[in-house]
C-alpha atoms as a PDB file:
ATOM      1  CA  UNK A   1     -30.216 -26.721  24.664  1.00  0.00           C
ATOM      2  CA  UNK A   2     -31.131 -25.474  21.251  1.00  0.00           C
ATOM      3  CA  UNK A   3     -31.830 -21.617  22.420  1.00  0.00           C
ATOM      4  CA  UNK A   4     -28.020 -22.206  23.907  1.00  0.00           C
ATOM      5  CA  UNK A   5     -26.539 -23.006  20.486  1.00  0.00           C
ATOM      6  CA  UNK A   6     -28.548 -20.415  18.627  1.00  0.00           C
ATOM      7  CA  UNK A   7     -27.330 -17.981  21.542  1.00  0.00           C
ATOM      8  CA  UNK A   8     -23.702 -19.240  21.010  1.00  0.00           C
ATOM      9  CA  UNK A   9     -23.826 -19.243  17.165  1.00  0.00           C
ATOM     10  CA  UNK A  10     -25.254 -15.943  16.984  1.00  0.00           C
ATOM     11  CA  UNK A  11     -22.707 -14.558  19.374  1.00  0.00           C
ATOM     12  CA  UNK A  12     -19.474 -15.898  16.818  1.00  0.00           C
ATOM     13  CA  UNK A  13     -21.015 -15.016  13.739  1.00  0.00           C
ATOM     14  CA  UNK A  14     -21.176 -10.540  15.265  1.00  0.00           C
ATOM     15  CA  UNK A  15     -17.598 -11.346  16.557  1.00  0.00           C
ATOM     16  CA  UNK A  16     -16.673 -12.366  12.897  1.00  0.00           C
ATOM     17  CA  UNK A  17     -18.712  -9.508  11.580  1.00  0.00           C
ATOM     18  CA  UNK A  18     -16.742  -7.031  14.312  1.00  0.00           C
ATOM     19  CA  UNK A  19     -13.160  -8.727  13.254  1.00  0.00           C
ATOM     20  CA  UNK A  20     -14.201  -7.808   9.358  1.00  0.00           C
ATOM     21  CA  UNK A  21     -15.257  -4.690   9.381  1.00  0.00           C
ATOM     22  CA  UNK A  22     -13.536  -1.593   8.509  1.00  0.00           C
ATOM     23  CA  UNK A  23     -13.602   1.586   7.651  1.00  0.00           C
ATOM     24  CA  UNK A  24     -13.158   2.550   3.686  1.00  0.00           C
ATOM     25  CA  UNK A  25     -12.476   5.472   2.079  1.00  0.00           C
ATOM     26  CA  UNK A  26     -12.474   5.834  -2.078  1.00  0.00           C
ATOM     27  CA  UNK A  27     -10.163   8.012  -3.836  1.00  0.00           C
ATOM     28  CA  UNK A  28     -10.826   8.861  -7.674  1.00  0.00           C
ATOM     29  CA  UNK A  29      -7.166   9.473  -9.161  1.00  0.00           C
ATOM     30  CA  UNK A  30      -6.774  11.249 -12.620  1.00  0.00           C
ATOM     31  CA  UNK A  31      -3.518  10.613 -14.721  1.00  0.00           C
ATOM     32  CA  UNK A  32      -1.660  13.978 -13.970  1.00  0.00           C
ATOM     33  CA  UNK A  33       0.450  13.454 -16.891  1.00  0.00           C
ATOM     34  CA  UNK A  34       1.031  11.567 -20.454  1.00  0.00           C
ATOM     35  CA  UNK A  35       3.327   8.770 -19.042  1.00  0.00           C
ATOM     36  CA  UNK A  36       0.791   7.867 -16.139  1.00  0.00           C
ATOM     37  CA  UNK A  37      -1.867   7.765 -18.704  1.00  0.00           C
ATOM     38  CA  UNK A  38      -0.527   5.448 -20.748  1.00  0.00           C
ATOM     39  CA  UNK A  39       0.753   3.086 -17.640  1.00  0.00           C
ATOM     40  CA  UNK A  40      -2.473   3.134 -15.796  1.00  0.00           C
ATOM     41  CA  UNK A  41      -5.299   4.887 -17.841  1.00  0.00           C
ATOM     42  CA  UNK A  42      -6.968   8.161 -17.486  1.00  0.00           C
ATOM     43  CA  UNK A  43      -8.687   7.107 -14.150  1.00  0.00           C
ATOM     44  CA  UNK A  44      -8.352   4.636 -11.532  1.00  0.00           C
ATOM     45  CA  UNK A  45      -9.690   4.494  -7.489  1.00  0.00           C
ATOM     46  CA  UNK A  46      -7.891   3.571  -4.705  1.00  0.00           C
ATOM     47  CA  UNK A  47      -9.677   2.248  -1.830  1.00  0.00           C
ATOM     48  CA  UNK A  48      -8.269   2.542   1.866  1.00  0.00           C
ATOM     49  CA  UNK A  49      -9.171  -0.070   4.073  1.00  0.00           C
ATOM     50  CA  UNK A  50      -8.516   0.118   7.598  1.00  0.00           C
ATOM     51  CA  UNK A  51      -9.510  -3.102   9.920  1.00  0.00           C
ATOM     52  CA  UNK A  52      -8.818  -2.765  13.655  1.00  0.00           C
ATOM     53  CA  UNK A  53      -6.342  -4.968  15.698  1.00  0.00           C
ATOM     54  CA  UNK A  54      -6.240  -6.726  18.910  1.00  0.00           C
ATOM     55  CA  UNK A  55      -4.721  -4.212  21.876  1.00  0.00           C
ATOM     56  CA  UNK A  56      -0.856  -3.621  21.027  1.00  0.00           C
ATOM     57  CA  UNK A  57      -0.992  -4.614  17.706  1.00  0.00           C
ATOM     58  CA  UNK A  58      -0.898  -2.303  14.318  1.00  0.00           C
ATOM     59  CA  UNK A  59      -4.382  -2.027  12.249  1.00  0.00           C
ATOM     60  CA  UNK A  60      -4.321  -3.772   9.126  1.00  0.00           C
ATOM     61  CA  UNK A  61      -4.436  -1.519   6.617  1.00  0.00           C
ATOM     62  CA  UNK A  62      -5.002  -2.212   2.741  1.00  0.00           C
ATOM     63  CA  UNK A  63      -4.351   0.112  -0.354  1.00  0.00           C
ATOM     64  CA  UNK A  64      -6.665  -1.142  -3.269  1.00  0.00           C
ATOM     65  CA  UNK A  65      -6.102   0.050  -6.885  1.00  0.00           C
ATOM     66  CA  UNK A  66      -8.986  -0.409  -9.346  1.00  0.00           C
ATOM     67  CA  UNK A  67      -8.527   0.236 -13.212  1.00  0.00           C
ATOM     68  CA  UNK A  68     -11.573   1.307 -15.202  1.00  0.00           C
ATOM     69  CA  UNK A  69     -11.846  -1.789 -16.895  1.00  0.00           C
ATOM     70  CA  UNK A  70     -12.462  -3.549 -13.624  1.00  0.00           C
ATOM     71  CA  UNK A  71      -9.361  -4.940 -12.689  1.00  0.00           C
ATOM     72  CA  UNK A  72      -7.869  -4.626  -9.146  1.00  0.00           C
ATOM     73  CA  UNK A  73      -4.442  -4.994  -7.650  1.00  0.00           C
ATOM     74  CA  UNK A  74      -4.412  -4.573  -3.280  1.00  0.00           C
ATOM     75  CA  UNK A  75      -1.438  -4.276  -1.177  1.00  0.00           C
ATOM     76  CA  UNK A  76      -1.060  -3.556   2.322  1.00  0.00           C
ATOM     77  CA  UNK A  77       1.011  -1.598   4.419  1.00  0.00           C
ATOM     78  CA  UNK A  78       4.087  -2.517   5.799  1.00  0.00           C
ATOM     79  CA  UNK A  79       3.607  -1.235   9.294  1.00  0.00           C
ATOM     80  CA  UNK A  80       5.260  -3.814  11.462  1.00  0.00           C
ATOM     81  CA  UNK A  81       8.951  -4.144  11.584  1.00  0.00           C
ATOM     82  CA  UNK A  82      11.860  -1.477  12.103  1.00  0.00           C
ATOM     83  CA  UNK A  83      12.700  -1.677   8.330  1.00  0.00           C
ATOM     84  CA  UNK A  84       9.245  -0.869   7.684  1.00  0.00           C
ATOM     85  CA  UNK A  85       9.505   2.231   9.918  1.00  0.00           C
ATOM     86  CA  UNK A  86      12.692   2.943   8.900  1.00  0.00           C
ATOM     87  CA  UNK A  87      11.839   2.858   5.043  1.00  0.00           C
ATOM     88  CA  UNK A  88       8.871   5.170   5.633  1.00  0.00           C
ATOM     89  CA  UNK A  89      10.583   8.354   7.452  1.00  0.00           C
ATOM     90  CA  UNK A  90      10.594  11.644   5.591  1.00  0.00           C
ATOM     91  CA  UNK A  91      14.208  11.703   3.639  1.00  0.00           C
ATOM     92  CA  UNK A  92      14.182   7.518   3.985  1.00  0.00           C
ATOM     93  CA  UNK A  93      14.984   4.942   1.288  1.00  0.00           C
ATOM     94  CA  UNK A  94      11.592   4.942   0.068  1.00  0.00           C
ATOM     95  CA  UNK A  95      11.199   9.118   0.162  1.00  0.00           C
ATOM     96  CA  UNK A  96      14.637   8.773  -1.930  1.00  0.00           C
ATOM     97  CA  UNK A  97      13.234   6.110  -4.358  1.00  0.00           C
ATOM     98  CA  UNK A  98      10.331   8.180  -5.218  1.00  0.00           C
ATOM     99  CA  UNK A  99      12.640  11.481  -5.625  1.00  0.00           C
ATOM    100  CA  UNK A 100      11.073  13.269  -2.217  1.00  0.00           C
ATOM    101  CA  UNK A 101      13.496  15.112  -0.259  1.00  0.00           C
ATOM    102  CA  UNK A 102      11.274  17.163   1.688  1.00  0.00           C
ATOM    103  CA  UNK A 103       8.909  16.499   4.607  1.00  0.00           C
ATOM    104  CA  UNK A 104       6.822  14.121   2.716  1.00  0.00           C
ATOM    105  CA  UNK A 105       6.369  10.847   4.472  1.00  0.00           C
ATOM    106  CA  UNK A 106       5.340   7.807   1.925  1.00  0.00           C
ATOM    107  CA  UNK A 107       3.785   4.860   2.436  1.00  0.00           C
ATOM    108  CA  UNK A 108       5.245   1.755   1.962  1.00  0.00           C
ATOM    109  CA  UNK A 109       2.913  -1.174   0.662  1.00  0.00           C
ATOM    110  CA  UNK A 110       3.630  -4.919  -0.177  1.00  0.00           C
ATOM    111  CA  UNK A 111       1.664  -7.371  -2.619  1.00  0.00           C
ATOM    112  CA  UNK A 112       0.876 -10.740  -1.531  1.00  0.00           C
ATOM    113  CA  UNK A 113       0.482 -13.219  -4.453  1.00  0.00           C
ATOM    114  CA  UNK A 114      -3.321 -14.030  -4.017  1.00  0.00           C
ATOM    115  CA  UNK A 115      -4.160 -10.432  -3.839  1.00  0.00           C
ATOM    116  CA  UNK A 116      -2.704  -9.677  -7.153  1.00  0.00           C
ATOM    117  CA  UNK A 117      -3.030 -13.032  -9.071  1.00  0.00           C
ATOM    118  CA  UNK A 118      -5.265 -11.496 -11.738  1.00  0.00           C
ATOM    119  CA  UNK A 119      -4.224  -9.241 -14.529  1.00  0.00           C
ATOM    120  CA  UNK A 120      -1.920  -6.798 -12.855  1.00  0.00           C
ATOM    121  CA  UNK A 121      -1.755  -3.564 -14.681  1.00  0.00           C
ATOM    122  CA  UNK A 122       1.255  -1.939 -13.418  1.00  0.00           C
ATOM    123  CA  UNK A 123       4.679  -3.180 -13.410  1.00  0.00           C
ATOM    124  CA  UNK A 124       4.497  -6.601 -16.046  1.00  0.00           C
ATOM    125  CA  UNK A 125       3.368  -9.396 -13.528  1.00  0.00           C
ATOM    126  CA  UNK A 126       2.631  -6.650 -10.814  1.00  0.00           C
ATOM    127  CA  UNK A 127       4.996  -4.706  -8.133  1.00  0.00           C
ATOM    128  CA  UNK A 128       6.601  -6.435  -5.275  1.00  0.00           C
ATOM    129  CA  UNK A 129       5.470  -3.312  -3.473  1.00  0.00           C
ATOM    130  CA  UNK A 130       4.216   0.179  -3.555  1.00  0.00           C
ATOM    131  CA  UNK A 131       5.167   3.604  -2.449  1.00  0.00           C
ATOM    132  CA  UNK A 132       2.653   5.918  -2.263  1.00  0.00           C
ATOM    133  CA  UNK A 133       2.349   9.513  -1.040  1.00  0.00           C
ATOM    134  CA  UNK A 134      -0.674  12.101  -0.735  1.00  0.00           C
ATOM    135  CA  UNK A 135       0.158  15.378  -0.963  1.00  0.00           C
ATOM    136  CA  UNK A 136      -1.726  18.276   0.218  1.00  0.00           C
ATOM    137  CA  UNK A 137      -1.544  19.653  -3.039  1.00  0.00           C
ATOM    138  CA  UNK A 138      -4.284  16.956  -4.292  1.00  0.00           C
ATOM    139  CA  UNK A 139      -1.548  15.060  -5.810  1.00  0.00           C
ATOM    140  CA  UNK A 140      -0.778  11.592  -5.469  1.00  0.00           C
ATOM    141  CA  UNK A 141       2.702   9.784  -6.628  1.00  0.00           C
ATOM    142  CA  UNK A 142       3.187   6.345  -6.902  1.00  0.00           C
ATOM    143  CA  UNK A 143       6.430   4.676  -7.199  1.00  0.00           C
ATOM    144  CA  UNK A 144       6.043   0.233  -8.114  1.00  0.00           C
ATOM    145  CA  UNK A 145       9.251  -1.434  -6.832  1.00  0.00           C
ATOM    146  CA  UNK A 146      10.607  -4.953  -8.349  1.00  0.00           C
ATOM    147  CA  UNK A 147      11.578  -5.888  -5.064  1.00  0.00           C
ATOM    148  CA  UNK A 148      11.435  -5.322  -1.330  1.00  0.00           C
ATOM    149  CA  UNK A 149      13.915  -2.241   0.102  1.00  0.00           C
ATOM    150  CA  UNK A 150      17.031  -4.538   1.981  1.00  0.00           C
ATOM    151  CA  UNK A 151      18.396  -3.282   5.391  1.00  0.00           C
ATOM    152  CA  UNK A 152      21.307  -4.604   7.258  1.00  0.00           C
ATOM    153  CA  UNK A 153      22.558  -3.381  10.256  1.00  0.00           C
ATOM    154  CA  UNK A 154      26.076  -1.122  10.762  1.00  0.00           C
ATOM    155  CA  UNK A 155      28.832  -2.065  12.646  1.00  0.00           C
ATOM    156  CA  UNK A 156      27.787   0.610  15.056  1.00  0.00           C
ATOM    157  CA  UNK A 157      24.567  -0.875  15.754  1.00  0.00           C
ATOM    158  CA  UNK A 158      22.496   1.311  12.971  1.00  0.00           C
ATOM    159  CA  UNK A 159      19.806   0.570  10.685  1.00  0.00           C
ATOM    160  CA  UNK A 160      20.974   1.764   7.073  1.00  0.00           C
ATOM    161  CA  UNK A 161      19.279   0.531   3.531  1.00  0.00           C
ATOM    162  CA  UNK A 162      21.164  -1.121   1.018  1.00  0.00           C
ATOM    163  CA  UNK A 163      21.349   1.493  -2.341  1.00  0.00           C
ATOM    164  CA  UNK A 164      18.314   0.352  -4.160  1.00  0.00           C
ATOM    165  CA  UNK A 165      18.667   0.341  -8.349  1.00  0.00           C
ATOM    166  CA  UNK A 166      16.965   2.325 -10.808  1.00  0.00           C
ATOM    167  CA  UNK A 167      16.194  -0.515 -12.474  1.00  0.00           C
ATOM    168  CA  UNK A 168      13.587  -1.921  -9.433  1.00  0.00           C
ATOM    169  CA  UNK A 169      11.480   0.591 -10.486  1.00  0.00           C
ATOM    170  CA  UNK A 170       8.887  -0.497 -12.568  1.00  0.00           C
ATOM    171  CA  UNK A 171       6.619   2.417 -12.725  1.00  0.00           C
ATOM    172  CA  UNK A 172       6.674   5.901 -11.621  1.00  0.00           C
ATOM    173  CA  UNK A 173       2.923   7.593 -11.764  1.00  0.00           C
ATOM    174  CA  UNK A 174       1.681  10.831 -11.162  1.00  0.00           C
ATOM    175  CA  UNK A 175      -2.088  11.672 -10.125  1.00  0.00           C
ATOM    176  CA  UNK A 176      -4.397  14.426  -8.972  1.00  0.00           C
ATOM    177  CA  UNK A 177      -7.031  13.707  -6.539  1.00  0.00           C
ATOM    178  CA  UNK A 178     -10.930  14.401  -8.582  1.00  0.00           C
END
């Protein structure tokens, strides 16, 4: 009976390991300009997290920002709704929020209170969400939003964004990859 319980606990505890895991990769970012630097620092990291999900559903995927002095905010992406989708396409809201208007295709990420409930160091009391785009260049922009980007739905049936203000944007940074 024992051997049976150590068999079964030692079975859940490598299906929790499995359902943790992930693969990370770590990004150094360098302020690519004077306003950046004074917003987030000379330096920061951003770690990518990607955890895989059951059959049929999107990975979980988390953007973590880490300022030298040790603080971290983490967001992750918004990968699983329409609007999502929708906000993301090259020439979309969020591609127009961060002033793309080519191919580029950002990445939209939201905060969830307990991630960020630390000392946020963009945005005041921290972004409601994140775009963020890697260019091929080695640069990476970075646009904090107030507040979520609002859809409704046309009388034709379309998905269209409501104009999003000037004002929701609480910081606009500029790295290079190094």
């Amino acid at each position: 009976m024992r051997s049976i319980i150590l068999a079964a606990a030692a079975l859940a505890l490598s299906a929790c390991a499995g359902a943790g895991g992930g693969t990370t990769t770590r990004t150094n970012l360098v302020a690519a300009d004077a306003s950046t630097s004074l917003i987030a620092g000379e330096r920061i990291t951003a770690d990518l997290t990607t955890r895989s999900a059951p059959e049929g559903m999107d990975p979980v995927v988390t953007l973590t920002l880490r300022h030298a002095d040790g603080r971290a905010m983490a967001f992750q992406q918004a990968n699983h709704t329409n609007n999502d989708l929708a906000a993301q396409q090259p020439g979309g809201a969020l591609a127009q929020i961060m002033g793309l208007f080519g191919e580029e295709s950002p990445v939209l990420y939201r905060a969830t209170p307990a991630q960020n409930s630390g000392a946020p160091f963009l945005c005041g009391g921290g972004p409601a969400a994140l775009g963020y785009v890697d260019a091929a260049d080695g640069g990476v922009r970075i646009v904090g939003l107030t507040q979520e980007i609002q859809f409704e739905t046309r009388p034709d049936g379309q998905l269209e964004s409501v104009p999003y203000s000037p004002d929701q944007v609480c910081a606009r940074l500029s790295f290079r990859r190094g």
